[in-house]
N, C-alpha and C. Protein backbone atom coordinates (compact mmCIF):
# COMPACT_ATOMS: atom_id res chain seq x y z
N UNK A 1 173.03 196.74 370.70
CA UNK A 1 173.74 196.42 371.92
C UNK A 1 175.15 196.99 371.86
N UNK A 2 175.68 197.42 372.90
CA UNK A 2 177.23 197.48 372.99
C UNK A 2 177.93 196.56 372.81
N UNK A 3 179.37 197.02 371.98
CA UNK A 3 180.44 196.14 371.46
C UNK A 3 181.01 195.20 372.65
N UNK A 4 180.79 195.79 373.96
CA UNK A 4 181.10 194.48 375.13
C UNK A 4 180.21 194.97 376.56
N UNK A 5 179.48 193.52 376.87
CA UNK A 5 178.57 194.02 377.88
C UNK A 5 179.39 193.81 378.97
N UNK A 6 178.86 194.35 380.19
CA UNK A 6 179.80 194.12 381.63
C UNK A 6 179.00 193.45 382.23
N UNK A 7 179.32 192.96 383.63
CA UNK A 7 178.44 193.20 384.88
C UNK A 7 177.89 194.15 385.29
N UNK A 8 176.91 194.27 385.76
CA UNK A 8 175.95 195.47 386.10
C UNK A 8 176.03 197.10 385.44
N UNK A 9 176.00 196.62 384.04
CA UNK A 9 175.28 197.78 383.25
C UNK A 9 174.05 197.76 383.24
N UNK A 10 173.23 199.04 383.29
CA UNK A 10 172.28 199.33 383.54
C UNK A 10 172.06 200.35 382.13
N UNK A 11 170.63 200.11 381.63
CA UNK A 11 170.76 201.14 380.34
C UNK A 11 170.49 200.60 379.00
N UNK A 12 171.32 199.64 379.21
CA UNK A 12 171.37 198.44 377.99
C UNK A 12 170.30 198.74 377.55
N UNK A 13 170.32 198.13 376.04
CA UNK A 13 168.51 198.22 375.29
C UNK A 13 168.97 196.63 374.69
N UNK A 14 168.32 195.53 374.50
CA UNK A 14 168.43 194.21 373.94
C UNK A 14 167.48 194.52 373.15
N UNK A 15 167.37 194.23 371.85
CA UNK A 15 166.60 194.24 370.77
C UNK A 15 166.74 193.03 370.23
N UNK A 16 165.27 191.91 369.49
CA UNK A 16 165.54 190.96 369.32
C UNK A 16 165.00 191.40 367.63
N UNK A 17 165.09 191.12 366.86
CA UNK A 17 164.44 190.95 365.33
C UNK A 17 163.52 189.66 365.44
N UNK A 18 161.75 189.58 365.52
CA UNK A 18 161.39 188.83 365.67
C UNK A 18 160.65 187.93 363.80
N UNK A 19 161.40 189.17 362.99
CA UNK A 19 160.84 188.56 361.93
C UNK A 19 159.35 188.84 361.33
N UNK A 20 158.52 189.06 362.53
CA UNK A 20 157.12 189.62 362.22
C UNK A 20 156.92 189.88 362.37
N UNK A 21 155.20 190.36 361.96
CA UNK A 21 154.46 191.59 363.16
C UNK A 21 154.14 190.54 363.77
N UNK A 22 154.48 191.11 365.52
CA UNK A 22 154.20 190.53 366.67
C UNK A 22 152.93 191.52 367.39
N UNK A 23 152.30 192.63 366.95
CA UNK A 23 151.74 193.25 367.55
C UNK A 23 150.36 192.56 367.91
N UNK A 24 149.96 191.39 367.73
CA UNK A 24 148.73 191.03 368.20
C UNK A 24 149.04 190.05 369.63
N UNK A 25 150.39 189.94 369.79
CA UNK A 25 150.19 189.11 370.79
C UNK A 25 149.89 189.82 372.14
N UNK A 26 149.45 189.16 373.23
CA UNK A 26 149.04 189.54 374.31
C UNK A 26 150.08 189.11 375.85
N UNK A 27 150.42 188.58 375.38
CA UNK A 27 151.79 188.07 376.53
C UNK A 27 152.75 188.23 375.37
N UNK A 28 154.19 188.79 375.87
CA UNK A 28 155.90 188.62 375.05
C UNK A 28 156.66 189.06 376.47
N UNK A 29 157.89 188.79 376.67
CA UNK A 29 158.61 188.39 377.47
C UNK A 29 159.59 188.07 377.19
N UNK A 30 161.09 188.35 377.61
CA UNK A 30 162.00 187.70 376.91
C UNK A 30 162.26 186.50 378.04
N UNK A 31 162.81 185.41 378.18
CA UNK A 31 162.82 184.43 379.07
C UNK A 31 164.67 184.05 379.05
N UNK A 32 165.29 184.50 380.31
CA UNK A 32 167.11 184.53 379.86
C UNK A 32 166.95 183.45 381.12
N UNK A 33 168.32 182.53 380.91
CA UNK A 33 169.08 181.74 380.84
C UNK A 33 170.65 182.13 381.57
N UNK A 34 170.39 182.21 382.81
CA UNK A 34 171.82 182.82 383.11
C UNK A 34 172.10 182.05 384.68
N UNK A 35 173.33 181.93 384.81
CA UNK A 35 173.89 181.11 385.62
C UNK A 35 172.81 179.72 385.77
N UNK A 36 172.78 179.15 384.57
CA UNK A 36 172.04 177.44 385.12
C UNK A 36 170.26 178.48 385.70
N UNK A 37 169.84 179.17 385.61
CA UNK A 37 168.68 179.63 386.75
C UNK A 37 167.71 180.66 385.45
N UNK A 38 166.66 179.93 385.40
CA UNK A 38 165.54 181.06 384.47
C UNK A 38 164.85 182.44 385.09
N UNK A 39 165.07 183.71 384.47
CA UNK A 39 164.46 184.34 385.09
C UNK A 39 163.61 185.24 384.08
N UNK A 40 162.52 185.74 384.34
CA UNK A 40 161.47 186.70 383.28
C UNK A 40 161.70 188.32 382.93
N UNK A 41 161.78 188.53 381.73
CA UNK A 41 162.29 189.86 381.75
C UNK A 41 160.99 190.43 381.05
N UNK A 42 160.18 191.62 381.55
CA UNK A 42 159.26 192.04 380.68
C UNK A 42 159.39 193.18 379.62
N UNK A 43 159.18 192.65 378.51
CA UNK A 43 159.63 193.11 377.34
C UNK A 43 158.79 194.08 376.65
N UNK A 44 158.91 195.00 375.65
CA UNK A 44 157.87 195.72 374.95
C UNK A 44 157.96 195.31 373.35
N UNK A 45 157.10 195.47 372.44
CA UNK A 45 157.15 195.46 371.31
C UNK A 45 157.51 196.79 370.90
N UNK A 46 158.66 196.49 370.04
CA UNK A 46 159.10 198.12 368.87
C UNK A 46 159.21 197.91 367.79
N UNK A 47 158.58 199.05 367.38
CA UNK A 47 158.45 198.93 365.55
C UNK A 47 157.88 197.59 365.25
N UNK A 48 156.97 197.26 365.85
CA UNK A 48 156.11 196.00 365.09
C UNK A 48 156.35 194.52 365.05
N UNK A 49 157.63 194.96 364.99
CA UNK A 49 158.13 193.36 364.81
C UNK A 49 159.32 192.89 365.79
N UNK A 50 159.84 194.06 366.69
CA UNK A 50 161.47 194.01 367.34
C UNK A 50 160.28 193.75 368.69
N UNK A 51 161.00 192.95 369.78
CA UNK A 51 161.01 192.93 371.08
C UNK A 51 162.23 193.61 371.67
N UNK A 52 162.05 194.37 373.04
CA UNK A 52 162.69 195.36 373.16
C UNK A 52 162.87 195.30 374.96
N UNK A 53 163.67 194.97 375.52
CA UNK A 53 164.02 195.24 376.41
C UNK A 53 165.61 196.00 377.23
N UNK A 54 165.40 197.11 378.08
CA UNK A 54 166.20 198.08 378.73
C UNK A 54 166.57 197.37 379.69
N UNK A 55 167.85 196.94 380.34
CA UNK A 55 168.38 196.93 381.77
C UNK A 55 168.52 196.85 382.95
N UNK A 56 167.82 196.54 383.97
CA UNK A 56 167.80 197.49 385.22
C UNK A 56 168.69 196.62 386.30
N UNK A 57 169.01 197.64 387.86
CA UNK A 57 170.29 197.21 388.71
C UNK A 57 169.62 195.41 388.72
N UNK A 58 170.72 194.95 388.76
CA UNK A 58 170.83 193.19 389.29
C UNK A 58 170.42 192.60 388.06
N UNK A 59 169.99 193.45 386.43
CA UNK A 59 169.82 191.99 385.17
C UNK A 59 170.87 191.58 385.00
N UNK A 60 171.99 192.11 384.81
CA UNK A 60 173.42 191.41 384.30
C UNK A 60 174.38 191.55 385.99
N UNK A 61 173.95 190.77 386.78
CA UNK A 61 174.84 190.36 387.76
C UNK A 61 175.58 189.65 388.50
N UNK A 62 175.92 188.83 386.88
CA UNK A 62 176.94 188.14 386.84
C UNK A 62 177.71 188.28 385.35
N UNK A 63 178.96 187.46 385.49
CA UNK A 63 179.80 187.27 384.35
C UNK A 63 178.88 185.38 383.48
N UNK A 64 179.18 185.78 382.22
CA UNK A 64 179.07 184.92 381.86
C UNK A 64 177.98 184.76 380.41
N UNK A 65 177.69 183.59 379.63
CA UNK A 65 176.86 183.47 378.56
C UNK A 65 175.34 183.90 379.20
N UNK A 66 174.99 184.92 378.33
CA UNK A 66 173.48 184.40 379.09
C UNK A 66 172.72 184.22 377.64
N UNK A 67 171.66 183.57 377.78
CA UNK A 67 170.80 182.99 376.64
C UNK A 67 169.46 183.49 377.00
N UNK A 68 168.50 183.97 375.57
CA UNK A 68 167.53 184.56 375.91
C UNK A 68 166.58 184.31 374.71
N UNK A 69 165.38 184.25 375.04
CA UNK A 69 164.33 183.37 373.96
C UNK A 69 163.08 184.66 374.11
N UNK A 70 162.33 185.00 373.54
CA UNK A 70 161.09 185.65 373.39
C UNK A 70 160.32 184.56 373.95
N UNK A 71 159.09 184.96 374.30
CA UNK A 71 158.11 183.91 374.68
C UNK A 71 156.81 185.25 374.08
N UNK A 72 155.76 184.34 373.34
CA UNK A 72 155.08 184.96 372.92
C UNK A 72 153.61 183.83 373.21
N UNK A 73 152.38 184.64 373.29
CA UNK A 73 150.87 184.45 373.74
C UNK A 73 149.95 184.70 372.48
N UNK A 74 149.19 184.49 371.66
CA UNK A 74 148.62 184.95 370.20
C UNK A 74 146.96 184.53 370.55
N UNK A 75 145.94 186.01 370.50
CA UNK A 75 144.64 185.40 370.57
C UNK A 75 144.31 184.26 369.91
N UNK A 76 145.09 183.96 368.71
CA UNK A 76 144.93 182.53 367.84
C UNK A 76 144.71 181.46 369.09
N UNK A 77 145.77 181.73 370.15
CA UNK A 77 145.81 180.27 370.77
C UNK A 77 146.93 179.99 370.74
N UNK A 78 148.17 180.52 369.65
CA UNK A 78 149.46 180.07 369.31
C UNK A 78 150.03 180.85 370.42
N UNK A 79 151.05 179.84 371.57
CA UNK A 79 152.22 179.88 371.79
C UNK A 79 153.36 179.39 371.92
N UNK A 80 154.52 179.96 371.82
CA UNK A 80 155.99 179.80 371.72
C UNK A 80 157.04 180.71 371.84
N UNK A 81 158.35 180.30 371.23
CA UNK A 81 159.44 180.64 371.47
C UNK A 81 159.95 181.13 370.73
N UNK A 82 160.81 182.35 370.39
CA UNK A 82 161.76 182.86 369.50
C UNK A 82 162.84 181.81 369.44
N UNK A 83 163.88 182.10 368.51
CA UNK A 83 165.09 181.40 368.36
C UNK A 83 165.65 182.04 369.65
N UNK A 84 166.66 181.31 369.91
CA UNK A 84 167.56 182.14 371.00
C UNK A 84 168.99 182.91 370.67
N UNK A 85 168.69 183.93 371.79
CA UNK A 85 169.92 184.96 371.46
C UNK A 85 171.16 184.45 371.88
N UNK A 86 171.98 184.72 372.11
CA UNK A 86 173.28 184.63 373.37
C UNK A 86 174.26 185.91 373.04
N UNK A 87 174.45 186.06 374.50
CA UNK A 87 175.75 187.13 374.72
C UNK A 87 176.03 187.19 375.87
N UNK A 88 177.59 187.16 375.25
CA UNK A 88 178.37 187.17 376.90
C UNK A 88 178.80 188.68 377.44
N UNK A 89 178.20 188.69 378.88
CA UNK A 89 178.37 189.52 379.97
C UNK A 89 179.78 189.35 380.34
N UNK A 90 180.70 190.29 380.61
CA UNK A 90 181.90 190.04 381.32
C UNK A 90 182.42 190.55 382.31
N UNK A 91 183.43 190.45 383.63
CA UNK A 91 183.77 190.88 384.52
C UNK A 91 184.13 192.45 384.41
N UNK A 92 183.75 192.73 385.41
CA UNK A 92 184.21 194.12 384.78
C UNK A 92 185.93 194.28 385.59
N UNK A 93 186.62 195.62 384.81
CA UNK A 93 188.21 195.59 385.41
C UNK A 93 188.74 194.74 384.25
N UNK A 94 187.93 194.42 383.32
CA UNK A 94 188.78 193.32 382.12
C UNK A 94 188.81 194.05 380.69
């Protein structure tokens, strides 16, 4: 990630370290936390074990903490949650 995110950068790459191979799951998603309001970001698996999501106009369009969890699906039957990330977005002009 960049040393400071803005409002409406576009481009961004969020990389999460999920610790494992995640490649068998069938649903991943990162699930963010921004202004009080949940919204779904669809994510890819990289290198096996990283969840990987890019940017696009209106993800960061606002200032502020946003918080973000993996959500993962496992033919096992197992699902859940990554630990959560956080990083703050900031006004831009600052």
């Amino acid at each position: 990630m960049a040393n400071k995110i803005y409002v409406g950068d576009i481009g961004l790459e969020i990389i999460i370290d999920m610790q494992e191979d995640i490649n068998d799951a069938t649903t991943y998603e990162m699930l963010v936390l921004k202004d009080g309001e949940q919204v779904t970001w669809d994510a890819a698996i990289y290198e096996d074990r990283y969840l990987r999501y890019v940017t696009e106009e209106d993800d960061l369009d606002s200032s502020g903490v946003y918080h973000i969890q993996g959500n993962f699906v496992f033919p096992t039957g197992w699902t859940g949650l990554s630990e959560t990330v956080n990083f703050t977005v900031h006004p831009k002009w600052k």
